[in-house]
N, C-alpha and C. Protein backbone atom coordinates (compact mmCIF):
# COMPACT_ATOMS: atom_id res chain seq x y z
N UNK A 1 -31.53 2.08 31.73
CA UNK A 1 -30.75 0.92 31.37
C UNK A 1 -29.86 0.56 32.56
N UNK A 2 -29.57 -1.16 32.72
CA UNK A 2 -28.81 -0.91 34.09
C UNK A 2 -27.59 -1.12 33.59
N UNK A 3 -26.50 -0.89 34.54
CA UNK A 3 -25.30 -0.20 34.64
C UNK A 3 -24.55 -1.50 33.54
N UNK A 4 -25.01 -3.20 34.09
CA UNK A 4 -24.17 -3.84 33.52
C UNK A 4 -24.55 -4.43 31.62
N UNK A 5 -25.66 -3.53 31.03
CA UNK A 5 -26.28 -3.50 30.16
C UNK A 5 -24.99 -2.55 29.48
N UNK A 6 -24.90 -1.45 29.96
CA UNK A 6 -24.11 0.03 29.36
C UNK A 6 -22.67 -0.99 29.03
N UNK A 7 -22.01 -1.34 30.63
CA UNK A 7 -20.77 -1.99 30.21
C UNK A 7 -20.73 -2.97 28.81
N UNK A 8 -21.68 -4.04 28.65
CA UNK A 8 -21.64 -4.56 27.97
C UNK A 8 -21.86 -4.22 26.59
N UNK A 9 -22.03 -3.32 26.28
CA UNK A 9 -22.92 -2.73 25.19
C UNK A 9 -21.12 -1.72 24.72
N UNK A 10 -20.54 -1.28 25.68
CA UNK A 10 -19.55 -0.46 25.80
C UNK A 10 -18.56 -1.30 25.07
N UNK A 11 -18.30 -2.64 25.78
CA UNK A 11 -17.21 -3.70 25.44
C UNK A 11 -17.20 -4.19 24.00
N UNK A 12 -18.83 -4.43 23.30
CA UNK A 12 -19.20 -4.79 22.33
C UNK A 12 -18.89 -3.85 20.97
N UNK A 13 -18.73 -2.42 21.42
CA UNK A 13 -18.35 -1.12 20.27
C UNK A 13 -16.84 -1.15 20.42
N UNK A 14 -16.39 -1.39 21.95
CA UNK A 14 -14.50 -1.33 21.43
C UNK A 14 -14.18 -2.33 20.87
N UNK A 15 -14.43 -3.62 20.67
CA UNK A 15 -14.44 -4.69 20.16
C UNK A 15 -14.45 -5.13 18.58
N UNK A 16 -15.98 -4.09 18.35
CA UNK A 16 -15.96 -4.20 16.54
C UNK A 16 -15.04 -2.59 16.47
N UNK A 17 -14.55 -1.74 16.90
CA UNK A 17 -13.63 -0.92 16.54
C UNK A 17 -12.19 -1.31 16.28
N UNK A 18 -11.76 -2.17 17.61
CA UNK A 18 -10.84 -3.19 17.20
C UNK A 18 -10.57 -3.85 15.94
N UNK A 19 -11.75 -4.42 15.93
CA UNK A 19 -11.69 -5.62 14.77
C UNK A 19 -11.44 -4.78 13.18
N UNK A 20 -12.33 -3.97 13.19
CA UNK A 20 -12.64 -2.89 12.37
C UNK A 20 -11.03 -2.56 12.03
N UNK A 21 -10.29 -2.28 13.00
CA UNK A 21 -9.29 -1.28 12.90
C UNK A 21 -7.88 -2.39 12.11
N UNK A 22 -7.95 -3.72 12.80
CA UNK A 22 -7.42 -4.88 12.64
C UNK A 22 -7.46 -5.45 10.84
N UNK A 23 -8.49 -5.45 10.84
CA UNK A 23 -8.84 -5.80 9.19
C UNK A 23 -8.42 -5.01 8.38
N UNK A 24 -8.22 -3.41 8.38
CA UNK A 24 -7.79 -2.54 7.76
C UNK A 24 -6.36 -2.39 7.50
N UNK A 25 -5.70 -2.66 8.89
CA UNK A 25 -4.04 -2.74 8.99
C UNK A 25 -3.91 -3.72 8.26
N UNK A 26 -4.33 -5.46 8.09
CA UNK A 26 -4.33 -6.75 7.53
C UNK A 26 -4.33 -5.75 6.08
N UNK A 27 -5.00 -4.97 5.81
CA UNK A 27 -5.36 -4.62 3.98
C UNK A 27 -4.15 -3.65 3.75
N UNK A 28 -3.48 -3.04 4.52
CA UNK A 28 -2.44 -2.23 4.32
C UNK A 28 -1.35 -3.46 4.29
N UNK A 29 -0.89 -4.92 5.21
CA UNK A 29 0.11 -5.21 4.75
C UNK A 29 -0.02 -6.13 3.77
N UNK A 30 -1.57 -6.59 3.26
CA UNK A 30 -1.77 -7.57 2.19
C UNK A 30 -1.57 -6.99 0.89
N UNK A 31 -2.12 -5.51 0.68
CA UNK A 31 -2.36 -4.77 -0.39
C UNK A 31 -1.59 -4.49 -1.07
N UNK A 32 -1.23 -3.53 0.32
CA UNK A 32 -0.22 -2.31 -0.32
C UNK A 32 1.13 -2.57 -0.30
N UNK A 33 1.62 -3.78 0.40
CA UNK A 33 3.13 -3.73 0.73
C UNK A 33 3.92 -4.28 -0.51
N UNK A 34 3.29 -5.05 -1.32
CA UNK A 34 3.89 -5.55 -2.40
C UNK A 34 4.25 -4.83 -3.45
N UNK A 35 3.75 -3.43 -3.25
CA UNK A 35 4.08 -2.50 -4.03
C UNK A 35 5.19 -1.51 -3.71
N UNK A 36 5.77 -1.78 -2.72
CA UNK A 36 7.19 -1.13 -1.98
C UNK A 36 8.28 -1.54 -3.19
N UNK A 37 8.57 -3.41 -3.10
CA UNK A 37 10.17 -3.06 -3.27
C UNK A 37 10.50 -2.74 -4.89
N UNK A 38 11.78 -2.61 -5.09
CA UNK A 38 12.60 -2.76 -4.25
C UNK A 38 13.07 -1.68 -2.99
N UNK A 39 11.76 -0.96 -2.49
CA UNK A 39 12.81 0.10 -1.42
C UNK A 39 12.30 -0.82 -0.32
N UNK A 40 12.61 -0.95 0.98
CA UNK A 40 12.55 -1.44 2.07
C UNK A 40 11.09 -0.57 2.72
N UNK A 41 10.32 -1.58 3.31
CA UNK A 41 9.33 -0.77 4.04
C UNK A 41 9.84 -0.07 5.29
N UNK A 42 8.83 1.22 5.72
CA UNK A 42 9.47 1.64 7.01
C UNK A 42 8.88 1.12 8.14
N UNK A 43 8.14 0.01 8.07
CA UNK A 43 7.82 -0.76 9.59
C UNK A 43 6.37 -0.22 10.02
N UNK A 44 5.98 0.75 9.37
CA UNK A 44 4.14 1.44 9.95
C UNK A 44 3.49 1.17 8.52
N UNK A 45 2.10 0.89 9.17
CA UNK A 45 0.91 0.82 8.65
C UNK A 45 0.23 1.90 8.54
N UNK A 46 0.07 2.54 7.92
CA UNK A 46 -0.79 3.68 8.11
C UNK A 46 -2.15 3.83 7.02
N UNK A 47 -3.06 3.35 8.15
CA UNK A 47 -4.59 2.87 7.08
C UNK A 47 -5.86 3.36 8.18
N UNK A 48 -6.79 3.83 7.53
CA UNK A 48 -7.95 4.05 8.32
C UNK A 48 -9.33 3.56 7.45
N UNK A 49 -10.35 3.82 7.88
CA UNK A 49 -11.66 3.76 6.95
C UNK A 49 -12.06 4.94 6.42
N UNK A 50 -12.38 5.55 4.84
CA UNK A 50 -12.94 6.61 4.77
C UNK A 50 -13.99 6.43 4.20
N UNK A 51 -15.00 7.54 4.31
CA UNK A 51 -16.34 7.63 3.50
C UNK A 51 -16.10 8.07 1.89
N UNK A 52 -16.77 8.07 0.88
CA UNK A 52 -16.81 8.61 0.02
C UNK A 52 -16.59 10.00 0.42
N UNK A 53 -15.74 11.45 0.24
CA UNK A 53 -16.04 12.99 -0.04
C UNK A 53 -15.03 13.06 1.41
N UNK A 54 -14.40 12.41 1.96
CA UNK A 54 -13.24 12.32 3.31
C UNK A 54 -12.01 13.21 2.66
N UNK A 55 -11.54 13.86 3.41
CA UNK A 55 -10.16 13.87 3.22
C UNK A 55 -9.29 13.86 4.51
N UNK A 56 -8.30 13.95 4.46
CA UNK A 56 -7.42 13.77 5.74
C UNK A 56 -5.98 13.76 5.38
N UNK A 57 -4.90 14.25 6.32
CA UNK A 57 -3.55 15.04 6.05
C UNK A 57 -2.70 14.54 7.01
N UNK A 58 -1.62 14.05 6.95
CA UNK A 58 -0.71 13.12 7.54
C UNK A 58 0.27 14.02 7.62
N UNK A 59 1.21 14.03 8.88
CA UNK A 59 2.54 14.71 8.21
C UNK A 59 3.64 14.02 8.62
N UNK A 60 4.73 13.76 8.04
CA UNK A 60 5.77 12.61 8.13
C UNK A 60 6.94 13.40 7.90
N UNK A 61 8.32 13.33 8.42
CA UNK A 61 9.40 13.56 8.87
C UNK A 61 10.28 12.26 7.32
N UNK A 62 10.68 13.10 6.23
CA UNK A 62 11.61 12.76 5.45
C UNK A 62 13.16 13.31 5.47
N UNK A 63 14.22 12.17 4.84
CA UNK A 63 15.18 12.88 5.13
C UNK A 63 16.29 12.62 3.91
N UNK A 64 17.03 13.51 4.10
CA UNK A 64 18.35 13.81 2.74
C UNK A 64 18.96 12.67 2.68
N UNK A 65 19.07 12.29 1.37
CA UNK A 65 20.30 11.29 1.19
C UNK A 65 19.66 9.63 1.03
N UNK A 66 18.49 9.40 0.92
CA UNK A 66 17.40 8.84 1.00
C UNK A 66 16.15 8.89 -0.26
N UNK A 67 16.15 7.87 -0.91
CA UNK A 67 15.08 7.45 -2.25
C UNK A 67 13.90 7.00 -1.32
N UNK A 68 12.84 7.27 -1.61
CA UNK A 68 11.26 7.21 -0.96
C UNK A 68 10.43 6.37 -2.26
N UNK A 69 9.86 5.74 -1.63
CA UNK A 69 8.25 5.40 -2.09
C UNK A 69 7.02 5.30 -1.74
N UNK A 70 6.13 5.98 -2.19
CA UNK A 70 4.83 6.63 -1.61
C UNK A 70 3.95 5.54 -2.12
N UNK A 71 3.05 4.51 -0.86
CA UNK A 71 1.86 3.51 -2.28
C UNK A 71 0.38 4.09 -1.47
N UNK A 72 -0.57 4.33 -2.02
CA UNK A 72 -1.75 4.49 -1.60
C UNK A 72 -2.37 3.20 -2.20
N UNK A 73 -3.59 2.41 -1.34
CA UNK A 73 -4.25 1.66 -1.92
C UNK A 73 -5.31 1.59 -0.92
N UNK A 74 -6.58 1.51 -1.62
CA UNK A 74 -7.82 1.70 -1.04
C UNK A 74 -8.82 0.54 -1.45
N UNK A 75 -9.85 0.19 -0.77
CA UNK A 75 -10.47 -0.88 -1.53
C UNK A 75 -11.27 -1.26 -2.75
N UNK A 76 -11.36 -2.07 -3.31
CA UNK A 76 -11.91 -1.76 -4.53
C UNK A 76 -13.21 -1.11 -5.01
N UNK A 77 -14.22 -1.09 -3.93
CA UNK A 77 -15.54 -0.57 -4.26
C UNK A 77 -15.08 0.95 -3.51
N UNK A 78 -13.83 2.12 -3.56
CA UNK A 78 -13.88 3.30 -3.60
C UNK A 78 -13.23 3.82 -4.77
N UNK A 79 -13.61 4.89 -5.22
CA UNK A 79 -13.42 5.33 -6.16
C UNK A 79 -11.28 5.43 -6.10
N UNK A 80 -10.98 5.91 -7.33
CA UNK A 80 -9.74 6.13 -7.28
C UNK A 80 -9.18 7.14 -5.90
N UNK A 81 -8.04 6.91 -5.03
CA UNK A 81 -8.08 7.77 -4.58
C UNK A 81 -6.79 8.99 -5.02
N UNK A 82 -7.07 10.66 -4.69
CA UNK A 82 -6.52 11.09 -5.09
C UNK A 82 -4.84 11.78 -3.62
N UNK A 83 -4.22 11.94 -3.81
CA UNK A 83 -3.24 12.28 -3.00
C UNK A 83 -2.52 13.62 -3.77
N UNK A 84 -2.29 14.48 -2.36
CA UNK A 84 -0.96 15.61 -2.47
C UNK A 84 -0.20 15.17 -1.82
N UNK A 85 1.55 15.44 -2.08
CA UNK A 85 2.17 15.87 -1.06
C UNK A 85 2.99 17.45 -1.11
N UNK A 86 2.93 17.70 0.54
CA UNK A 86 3.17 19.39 0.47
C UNK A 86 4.00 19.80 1.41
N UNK A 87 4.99 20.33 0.86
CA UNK A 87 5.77 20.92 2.05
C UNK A 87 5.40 21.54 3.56
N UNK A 88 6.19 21.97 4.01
CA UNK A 88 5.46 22.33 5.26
C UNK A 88 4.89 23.98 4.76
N UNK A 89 5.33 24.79 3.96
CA UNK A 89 4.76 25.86 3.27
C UNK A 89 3.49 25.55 2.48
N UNK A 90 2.62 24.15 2.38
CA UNK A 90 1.82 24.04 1.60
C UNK A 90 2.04 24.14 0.09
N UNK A 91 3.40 24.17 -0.38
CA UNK A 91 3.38 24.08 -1.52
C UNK A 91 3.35 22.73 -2.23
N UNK A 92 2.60 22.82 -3.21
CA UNK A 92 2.25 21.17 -3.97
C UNK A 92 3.67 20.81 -4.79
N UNK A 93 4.21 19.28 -4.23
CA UNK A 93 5.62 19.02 -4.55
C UNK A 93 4.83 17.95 -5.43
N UNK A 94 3.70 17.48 -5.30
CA UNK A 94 3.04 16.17 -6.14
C UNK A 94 1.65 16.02 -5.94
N UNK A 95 0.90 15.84 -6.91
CA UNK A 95 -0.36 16.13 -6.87
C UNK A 95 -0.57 14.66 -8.12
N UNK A 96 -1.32 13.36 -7.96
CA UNK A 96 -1.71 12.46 -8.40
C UNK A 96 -2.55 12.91 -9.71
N UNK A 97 -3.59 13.45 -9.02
CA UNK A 97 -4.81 13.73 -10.46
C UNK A 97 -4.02 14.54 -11.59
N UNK A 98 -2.76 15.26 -11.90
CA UNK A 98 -2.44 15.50 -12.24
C UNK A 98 -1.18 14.49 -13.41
N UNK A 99 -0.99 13.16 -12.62
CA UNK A 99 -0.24 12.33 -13.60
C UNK A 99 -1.15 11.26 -13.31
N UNK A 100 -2.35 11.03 -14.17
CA UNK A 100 -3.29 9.48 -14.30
C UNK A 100 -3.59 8.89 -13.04
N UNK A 101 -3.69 9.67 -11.89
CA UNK A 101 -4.57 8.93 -10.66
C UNK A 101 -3.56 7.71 -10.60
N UNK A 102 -1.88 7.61 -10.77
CA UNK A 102 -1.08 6.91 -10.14
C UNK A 102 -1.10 6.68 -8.85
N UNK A 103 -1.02 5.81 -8.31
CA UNK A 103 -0.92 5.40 -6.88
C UNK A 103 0.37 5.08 -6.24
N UNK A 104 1.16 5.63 -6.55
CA UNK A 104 2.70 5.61 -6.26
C UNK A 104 3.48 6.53 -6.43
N UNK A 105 4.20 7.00 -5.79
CA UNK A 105 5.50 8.29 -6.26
C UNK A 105 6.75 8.11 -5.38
N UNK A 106 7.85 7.65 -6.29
CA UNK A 106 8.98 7.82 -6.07
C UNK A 106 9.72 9.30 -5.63
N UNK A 107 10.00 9.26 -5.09
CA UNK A 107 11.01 10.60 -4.89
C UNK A 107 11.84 10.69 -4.04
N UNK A 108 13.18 11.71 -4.30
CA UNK A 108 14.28 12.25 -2.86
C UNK A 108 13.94 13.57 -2.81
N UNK A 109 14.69 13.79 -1.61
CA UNK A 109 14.69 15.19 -1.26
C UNK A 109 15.90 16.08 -0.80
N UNK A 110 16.42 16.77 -1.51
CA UNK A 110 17.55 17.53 -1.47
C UNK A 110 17.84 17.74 0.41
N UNK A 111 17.11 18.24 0.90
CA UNK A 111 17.17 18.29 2.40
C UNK A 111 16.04 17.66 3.27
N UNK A 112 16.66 17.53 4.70
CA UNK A 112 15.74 16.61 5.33
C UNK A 112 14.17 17.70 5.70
N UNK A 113 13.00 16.99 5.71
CA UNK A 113 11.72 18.35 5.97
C UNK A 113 10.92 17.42 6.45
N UNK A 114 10.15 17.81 6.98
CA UNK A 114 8.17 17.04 7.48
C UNK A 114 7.52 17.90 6.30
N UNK A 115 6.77 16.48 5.13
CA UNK A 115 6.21 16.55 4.57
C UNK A 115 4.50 16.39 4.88
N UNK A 116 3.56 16.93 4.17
CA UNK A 116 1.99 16.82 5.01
C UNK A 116 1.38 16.39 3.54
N UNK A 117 1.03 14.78 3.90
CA UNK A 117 0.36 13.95 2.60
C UNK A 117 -0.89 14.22 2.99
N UNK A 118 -1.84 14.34 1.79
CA UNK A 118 -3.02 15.07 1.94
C UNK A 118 -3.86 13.77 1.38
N UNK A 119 -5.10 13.29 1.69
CA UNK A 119 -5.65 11.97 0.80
C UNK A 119 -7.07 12.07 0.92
N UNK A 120 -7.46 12.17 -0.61
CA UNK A 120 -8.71 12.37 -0.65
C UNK A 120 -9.65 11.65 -0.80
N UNK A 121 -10.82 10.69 -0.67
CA UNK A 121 -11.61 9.88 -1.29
C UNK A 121 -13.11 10.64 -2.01
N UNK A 122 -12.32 10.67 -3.29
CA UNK A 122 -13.85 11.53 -3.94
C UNK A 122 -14.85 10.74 -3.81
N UNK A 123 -15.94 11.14 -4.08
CA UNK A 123 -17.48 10.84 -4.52
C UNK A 123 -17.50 10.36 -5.57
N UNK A 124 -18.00 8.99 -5.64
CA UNK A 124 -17.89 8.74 -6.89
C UNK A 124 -19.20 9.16 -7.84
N UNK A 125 -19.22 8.94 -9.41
CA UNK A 125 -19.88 9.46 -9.99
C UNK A 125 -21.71 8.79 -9.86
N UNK A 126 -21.87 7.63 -9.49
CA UNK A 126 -22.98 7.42 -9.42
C UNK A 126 -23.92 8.21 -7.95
N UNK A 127 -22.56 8.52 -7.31
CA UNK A 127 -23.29 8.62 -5.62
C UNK A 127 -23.28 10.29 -5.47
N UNK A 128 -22.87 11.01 -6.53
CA UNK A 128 -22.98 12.37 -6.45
C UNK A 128 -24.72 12.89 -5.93
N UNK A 129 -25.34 11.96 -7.00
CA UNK A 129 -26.76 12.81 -6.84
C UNK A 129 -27.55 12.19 -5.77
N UNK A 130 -27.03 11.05 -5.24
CA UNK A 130 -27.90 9.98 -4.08
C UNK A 130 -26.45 9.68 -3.02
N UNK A 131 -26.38 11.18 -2.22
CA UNK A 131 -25.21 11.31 -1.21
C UNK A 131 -25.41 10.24 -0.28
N UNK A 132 -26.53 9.34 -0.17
CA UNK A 132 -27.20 8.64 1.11
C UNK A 132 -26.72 7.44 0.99
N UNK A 133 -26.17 7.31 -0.50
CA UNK A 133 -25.46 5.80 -0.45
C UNK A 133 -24.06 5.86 -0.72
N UNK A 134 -23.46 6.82 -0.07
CA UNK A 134 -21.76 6.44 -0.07
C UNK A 134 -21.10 5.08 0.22
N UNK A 135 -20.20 5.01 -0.29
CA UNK A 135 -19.45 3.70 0.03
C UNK A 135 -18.40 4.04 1.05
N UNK A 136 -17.53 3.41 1.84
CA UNK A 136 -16.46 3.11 2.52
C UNK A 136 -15.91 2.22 2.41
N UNK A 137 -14.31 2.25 2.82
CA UNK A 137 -13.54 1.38 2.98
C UNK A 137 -12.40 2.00 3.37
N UNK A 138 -11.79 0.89 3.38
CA UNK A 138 -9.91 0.81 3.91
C UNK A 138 -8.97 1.81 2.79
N UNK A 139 -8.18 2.70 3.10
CA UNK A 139 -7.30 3.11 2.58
C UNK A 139 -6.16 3.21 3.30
N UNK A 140 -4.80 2.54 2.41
CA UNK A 140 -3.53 2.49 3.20
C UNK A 140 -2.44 3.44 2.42
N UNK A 141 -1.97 3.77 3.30
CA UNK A 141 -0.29 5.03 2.89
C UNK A 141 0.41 3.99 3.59
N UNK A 142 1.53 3.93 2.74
CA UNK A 142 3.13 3.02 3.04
C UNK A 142 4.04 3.55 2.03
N UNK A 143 5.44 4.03 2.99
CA UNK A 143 6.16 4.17 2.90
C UNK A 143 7.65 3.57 2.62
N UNK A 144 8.50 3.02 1.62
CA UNK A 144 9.45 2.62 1.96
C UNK A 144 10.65 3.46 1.39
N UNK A 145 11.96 3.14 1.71
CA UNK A 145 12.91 4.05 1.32
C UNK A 145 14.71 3.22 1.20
N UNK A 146 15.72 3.52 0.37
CA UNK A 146 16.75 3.36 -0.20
C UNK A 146 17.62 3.99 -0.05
N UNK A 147 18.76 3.24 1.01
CA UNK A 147 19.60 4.43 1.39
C UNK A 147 20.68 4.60 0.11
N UNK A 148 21.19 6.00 0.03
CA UNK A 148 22.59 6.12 -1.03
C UNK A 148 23.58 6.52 -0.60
């Protein structure tokens, strides 16, 4: 292949990664942000693409004296998604599947810590037995918070 084939071919994948990456942030502040107030957002987007059976673990710097709100929102053709959050000991402070696959959690925290949000996109039930047709999409974490 010649050299200016590769470049071009190169320019054309950062491009739809871009775009890719662009559309997703757009779904984190279209989606999910309306589900903040009344706490104030904290100014980040935090959204990627996952496959069906993904998980992935964030860890974020919370602090005392301070009301939080946690929104997950993912697109509509993925299944519910499920979320932990865990101290830095791994202990489960909130676990979703456990209160109705809510997509939100309020909370404070007695002292300031880096918390590690855990987010899962199960498999949904039709694609268990035909793994070859997973779905994807956009899932966004946003944060906002209330000072006291």
């Amino acid at each position: 292949m010649k050299p200016q084939y590769r470049i071009l071919i190169l320019i054309a994948l950062l491009f739809s990664f871009y775009q890719s990456n662009s559309q997703c942030k757009s779904f984190a502040k279209e989606k999910s942000r309306t589900h903040l107030p009344p706490y104030i957002h904290d100014g980040n987007f935090n959204s990627m693409y996952f496959n069906e059976g993904e998980v992935a673990e964030m860890f974020k710097a919370f602090y005392s004296g301070q009301s939080y709100r946690m929104v997950v929102a993912s697109d509509d053709k993925l299944p519910p998604v499920e979320f932990k959050i865990l101290d830095s000991e791994r202990k489960v402070l909130f676990d979703n599947t456990e209160h109705k696959m809510v997509q939100k959690w309020d909370f404070r925290l007695e002292a300031s810590q880096q918390l590690i949000i855990s987010i899962k996109v199960p498999v949904s039930k039709e694609h268990v037995d035909n793994p070859d047709n997973i779905d994807f999409g956009c899932v966004a974490v946003l944060f906002g918070f209330v000072n006291h």
